[in-house]
Structures are given as C-alpha cells and as structure tokens.
C-alpha atoms as a PDB file:
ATOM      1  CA  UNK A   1      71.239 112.442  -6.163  1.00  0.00           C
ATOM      2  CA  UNK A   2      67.850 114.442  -5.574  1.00  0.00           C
ATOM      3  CA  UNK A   3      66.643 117.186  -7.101  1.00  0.00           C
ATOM      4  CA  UNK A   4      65.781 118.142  -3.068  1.00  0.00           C
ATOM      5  CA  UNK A   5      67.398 121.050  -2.506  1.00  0.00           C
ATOM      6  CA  UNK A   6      68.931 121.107   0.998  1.00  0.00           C
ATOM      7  CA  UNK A   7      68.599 123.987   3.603  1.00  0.00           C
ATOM      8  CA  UNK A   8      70.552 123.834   6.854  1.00  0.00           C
ATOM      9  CA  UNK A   9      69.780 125.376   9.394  1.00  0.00           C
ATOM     10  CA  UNK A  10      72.743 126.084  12.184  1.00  0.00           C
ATOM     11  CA  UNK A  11      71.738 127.196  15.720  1.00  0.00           C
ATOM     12  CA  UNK A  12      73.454 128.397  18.668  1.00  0.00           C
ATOM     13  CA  UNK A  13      74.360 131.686  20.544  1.00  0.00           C
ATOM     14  CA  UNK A  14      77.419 132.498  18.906  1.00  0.00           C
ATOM     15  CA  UNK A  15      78.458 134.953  22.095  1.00  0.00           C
ATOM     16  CA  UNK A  16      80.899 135.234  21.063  1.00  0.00           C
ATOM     17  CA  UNK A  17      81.528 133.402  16.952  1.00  0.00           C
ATOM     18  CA  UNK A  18      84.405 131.702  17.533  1.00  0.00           C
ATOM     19  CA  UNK A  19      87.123 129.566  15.226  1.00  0.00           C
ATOM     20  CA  UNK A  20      85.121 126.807  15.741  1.00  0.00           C
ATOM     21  CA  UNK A  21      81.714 128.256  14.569  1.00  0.00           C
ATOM     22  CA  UNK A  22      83.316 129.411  11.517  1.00  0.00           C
ATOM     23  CA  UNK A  23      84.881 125.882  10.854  1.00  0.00           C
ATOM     24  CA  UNK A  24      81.509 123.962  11.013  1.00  0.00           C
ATOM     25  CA  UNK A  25      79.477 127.131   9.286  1.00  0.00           C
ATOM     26  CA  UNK A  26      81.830 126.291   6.406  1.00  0.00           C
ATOM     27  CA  UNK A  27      81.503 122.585   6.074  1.00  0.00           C
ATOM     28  CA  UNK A  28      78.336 123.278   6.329  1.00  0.00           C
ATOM     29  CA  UNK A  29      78.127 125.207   3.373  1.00  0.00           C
ATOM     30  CA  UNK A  30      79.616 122.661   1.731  1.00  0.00           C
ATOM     31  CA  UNK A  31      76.642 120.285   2.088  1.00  0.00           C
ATOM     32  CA  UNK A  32      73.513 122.856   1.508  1.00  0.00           C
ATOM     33  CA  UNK A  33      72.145 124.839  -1.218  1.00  0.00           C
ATOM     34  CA  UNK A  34      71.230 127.472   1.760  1.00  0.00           C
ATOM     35  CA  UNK A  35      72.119 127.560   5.357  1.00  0.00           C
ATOM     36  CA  UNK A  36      70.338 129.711   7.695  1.00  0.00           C
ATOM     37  CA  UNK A  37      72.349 130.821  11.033  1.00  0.00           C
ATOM     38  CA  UNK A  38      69.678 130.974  13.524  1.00  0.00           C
ATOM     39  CA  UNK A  39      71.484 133.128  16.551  1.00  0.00           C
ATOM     40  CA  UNK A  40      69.044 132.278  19.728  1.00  0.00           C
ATOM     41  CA  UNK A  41      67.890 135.019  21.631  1.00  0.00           C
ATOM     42  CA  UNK A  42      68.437 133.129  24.877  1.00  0.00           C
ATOM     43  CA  UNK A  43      69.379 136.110  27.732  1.00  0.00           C
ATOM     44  CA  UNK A  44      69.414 133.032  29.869  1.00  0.00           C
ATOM     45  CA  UNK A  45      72.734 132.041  29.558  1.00  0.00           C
ATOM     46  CA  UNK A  46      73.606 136.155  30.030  1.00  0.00           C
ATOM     47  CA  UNK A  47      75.135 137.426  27.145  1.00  0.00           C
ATOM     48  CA  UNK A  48      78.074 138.943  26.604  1.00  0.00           C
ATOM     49  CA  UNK A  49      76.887 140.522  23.433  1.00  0.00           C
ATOM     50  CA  UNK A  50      73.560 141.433  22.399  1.00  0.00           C
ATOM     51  CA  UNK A  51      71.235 139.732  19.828  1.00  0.00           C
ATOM     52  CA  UNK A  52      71.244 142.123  17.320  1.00  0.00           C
ATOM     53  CA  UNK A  53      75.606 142.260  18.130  1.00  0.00           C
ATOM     54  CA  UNK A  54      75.516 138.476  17.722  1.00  0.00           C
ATOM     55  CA  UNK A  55      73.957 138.513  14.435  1.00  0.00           C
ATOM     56  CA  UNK A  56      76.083 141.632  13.227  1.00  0.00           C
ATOM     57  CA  UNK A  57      78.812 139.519  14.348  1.00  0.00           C
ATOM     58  CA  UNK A  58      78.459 136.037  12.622  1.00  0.00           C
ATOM     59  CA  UNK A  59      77.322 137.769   9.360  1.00  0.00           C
ATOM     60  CA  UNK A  60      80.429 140.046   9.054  1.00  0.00           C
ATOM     61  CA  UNK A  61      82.456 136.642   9.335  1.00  0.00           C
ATOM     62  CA  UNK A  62      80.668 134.001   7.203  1.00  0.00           C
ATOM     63  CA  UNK A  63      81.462 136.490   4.397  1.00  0.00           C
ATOM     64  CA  UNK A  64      84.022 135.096   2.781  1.00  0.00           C
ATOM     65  CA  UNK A  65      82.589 131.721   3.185  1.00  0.00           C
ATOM     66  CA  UNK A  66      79.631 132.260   1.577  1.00  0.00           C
ATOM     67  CA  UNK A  67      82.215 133.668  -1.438  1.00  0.00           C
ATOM     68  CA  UNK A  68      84.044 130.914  -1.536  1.00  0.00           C
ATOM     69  CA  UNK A  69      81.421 128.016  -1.378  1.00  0.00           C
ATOM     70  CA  UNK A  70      78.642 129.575  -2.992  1.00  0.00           C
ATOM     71  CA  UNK A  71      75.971 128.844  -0.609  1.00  0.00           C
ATOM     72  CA  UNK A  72      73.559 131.373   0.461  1.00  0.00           C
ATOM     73  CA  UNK A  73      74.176 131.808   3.500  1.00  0.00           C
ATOM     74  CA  UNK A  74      71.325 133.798   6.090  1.00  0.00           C
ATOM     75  CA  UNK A  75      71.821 135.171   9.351  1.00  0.00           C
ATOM     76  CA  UNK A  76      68.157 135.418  11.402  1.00  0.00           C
ATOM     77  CA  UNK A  77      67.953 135.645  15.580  1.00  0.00           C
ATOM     78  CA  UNK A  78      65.269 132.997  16.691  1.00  0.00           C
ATOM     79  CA  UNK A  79      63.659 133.177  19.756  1.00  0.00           C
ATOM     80  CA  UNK A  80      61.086 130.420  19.391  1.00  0.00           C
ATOM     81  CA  UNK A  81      61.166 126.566  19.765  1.00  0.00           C
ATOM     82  CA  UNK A  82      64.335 125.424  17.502  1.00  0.00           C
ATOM     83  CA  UNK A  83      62.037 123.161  15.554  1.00  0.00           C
ATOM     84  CA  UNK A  84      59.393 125.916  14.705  1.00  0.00           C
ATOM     85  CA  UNK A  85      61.994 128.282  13.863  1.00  0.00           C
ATOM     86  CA  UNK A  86      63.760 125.145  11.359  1.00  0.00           C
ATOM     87  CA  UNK A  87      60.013 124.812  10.307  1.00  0.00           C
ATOM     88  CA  UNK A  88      59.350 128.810   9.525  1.00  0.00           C
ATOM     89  CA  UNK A  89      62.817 129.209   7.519  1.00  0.00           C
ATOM     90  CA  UNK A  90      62.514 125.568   5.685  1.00  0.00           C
ATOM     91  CA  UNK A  91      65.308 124.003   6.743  1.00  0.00           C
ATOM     92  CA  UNK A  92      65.030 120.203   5.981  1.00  0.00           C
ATOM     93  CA  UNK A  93      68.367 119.667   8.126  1.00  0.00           C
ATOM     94  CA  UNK A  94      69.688 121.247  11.450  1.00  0.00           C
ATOM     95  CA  UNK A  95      73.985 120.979  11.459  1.00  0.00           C
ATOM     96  CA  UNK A  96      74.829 120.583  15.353  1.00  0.00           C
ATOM     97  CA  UNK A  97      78.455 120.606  15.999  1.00  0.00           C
ATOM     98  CA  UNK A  98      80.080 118.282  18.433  1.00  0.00           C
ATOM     99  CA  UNK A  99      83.431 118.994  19.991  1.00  0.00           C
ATOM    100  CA  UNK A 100      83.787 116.004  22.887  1.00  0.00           C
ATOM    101  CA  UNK A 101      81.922 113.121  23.989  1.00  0.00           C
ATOM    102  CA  UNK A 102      80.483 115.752  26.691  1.00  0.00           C
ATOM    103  CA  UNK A 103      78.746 116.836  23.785  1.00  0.00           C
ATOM    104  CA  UNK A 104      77.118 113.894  22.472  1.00  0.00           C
ATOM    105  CA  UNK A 105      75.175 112.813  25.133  1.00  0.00           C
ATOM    106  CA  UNK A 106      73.177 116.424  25.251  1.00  0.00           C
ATOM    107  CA  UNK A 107      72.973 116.920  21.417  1.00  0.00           C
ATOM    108  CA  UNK A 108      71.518 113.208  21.067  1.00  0.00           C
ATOM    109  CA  UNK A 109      68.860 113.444  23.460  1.00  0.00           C
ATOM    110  CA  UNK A 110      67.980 117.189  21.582  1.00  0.00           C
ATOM    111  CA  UNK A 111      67.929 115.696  17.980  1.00  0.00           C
ATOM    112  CA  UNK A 112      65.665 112.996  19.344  1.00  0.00           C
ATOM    113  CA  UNK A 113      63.163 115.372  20.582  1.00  0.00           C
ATOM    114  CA  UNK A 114      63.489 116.988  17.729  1.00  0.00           C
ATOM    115  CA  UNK A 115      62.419 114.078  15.302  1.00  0.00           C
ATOM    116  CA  UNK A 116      59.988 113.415  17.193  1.00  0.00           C
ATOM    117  CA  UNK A 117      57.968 117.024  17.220  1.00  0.00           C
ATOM    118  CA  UNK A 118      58.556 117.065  12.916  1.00  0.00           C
ATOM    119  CA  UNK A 119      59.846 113.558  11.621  1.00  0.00           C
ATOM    120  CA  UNK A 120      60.903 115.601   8.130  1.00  0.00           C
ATOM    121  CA  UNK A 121      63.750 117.727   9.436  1.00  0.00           C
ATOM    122  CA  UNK A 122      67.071 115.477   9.904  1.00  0.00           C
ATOM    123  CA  UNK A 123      69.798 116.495  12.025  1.00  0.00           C
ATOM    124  CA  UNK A 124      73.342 115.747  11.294  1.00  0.00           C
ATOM    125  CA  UNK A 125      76.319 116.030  13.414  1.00  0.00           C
ATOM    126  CA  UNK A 126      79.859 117.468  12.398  1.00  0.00           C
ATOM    127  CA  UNK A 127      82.818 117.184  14.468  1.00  0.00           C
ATOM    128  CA  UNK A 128      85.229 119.528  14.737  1.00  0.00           C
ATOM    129  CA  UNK A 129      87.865 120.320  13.326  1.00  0.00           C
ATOM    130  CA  UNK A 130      91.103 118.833  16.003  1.00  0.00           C
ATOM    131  CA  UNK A 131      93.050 122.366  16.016  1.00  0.00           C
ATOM    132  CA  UNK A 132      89.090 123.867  17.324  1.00  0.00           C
ATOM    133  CA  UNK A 133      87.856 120.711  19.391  1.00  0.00           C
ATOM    134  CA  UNK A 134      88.572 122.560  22.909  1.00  0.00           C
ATOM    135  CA  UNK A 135      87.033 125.820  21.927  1.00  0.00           C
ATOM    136  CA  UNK A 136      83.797 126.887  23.639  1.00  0.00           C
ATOM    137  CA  UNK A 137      82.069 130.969  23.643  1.00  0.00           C
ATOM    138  CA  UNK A 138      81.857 129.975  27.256  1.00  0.00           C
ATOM    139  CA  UNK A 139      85.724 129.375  27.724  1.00  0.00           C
ATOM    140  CA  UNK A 140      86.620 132.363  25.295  1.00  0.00           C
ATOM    141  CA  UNK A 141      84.307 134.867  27.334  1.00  0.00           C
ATOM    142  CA  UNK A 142      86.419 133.632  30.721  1.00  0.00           C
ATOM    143  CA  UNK A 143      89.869 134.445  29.380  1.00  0.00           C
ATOM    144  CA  UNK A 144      88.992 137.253  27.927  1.00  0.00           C
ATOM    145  CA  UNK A 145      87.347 138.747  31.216  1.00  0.00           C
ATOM    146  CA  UNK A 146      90.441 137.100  33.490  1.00  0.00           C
ATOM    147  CA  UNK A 147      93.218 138.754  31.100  1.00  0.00           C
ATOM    148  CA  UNK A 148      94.021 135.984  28.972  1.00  0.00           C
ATOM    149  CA  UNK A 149      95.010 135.834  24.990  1.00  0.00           C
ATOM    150  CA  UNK A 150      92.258 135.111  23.000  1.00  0.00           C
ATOM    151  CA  UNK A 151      93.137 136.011  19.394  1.00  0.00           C
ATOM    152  CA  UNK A 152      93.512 132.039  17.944  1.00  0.00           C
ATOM    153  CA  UNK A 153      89.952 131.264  19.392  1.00  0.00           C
ATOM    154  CA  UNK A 154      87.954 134.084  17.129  1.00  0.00           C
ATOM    155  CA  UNK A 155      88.427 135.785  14.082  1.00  0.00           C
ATOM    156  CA  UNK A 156      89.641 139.578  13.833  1.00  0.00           C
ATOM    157  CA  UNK A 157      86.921 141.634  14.088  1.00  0.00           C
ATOM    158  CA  UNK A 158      85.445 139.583  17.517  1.00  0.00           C
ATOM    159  CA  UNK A 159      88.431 140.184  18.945  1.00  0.00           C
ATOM    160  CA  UNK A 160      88.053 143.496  18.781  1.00  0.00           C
ATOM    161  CA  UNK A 161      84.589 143.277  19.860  1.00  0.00           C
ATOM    162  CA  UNK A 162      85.148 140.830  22.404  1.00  0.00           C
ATOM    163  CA  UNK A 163      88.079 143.077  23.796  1.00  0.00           C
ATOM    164  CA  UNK A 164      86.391 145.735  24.049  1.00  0.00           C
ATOM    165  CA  UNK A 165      83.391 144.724  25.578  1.00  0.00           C
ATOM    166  CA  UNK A 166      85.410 143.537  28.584  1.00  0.00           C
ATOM    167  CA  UNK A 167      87.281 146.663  28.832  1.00  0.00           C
ATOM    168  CA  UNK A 168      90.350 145.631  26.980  1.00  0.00           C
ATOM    169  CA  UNK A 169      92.045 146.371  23.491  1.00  0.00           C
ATOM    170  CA  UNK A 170      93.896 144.233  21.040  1.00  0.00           C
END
C-alpha cells in the first residue's frame, strides 16, 4: 500500500442531490483520505436550484457520511475546466458514477480527455447501487414539477427543498 494519500474529487450538478449521489459520495469515502464535491456552476443545463443552494444542499447531506467513514469530506462550486479545478484542489482521482450503459459511452470519452490534458489524475468509475441505477436530477426535477412522488429518489431535507421550489409541500 502507498503512503500516497488519495483525494477524490466528485463532480456533477447535484440539482437536485439525489439517493444516488449520496450512494456513490459514500463509497467514495470509503476509498479516499479526502473527497472534494465539486458542484459545477453550469446555468446551462438551467437549474432548478442555485449554486450556492446546490452546495448548501449536498453538504447538509454528506454529514453523516463523513461521520461515519471518517473522510474529510469538502463541498466547493467549480466553474472552471473539471481538470483545472481537480488540479487546484489536488485531487489525484476524479469518482464518476455510472448508472447504464447510456452512461459509459459519454463518461469514457470524458475520462480520456481528461488523461490526456494531466496524465497524473486517474479516474475511476463506480456503479450504482441496483435499488438507485434509474435515478437521474433530470428525472427527479420532472416528477416533481408534473405532480409525481419523489420522496425515495432524495433524502429529507431536498425534498423539502425540491417541493418547495416547484410550488409544492411534503
């Protein structure tokens, strides 16, 4: 074993945190020293939440994983190049999740591009977990805005948040 220590570094938008974040975030943990949760600014894909919500968000949830596994765990919105922003927080690994095949093809051709701008920062893949393979912010936005149940796709306090921002309660 090295003396290395490892930093992760797990991206995404996280609008909303869902079941599925949480899963990977914790097996995450279970690999790295310290994981950094980089929460992209990208208004692109038009938010449901804000940046600074997002962030809120995902750090009032990894909590109790950061408790439990001992990890340090950091919460930091990004807005740069994913590789510069691994680069200015030190990961040595980015943790993608991959739900589907769908997935794959996308996240292969990103961790290629990636190796190639900084050949020193690895990225490894985690599947998720069966029970959260389906679950996507995307989808979870969708039935929340059409009406729908939501509450086994995110954790408590997003479903509150979530709720609410689409003029619902729980």
């Amino acid at each position: 074993m090295s003396d290395r220590a490892l930093t992760g570094l797990y991206p995404g938008t996280f609008d909303p945190v869902t079941n599925g974040h949480l899963d990977i975030i914790s097996r995450a943990a279970g690999l790295c020293e310290r994981l950094v949760i980089g929460v992209a600014r990208n208004i692109g894909k038009g938010p449901l939440f804000s940046s600074d919500e997002r962030v809120e968000l995902v750090r009032a949830e990894i909590g109790p994983i950061a408790e439990r596994t001992g990890t340090v765990i950091e919460v930091l919105p990004f807005s740069t190049l994913l590789i510069g922003f691994a680069q200015e927080v030190g990961a040595n690994v980015i943790v993608r999740g991959l739900r589907a095949v769908s997935d794959f093809d996308y996240e292969f051709q990103m961790a290629g591009m990636n190796y190639r701008l900084d050949q020193s920062i690895e990225t490894i893949f985690l599947m998720a977990s069966e029970r959260h393979q389906f679950i996507s912010s995307r989808f979870v936005k969708e039935i929340a805005q059409l009406g729908g149940d939501i509450a086994s796709f995110v954790p408590q306090l997003t479903l509150e948040r979530t709720l609410n921002r689409v003029g619902r309660t729980a």
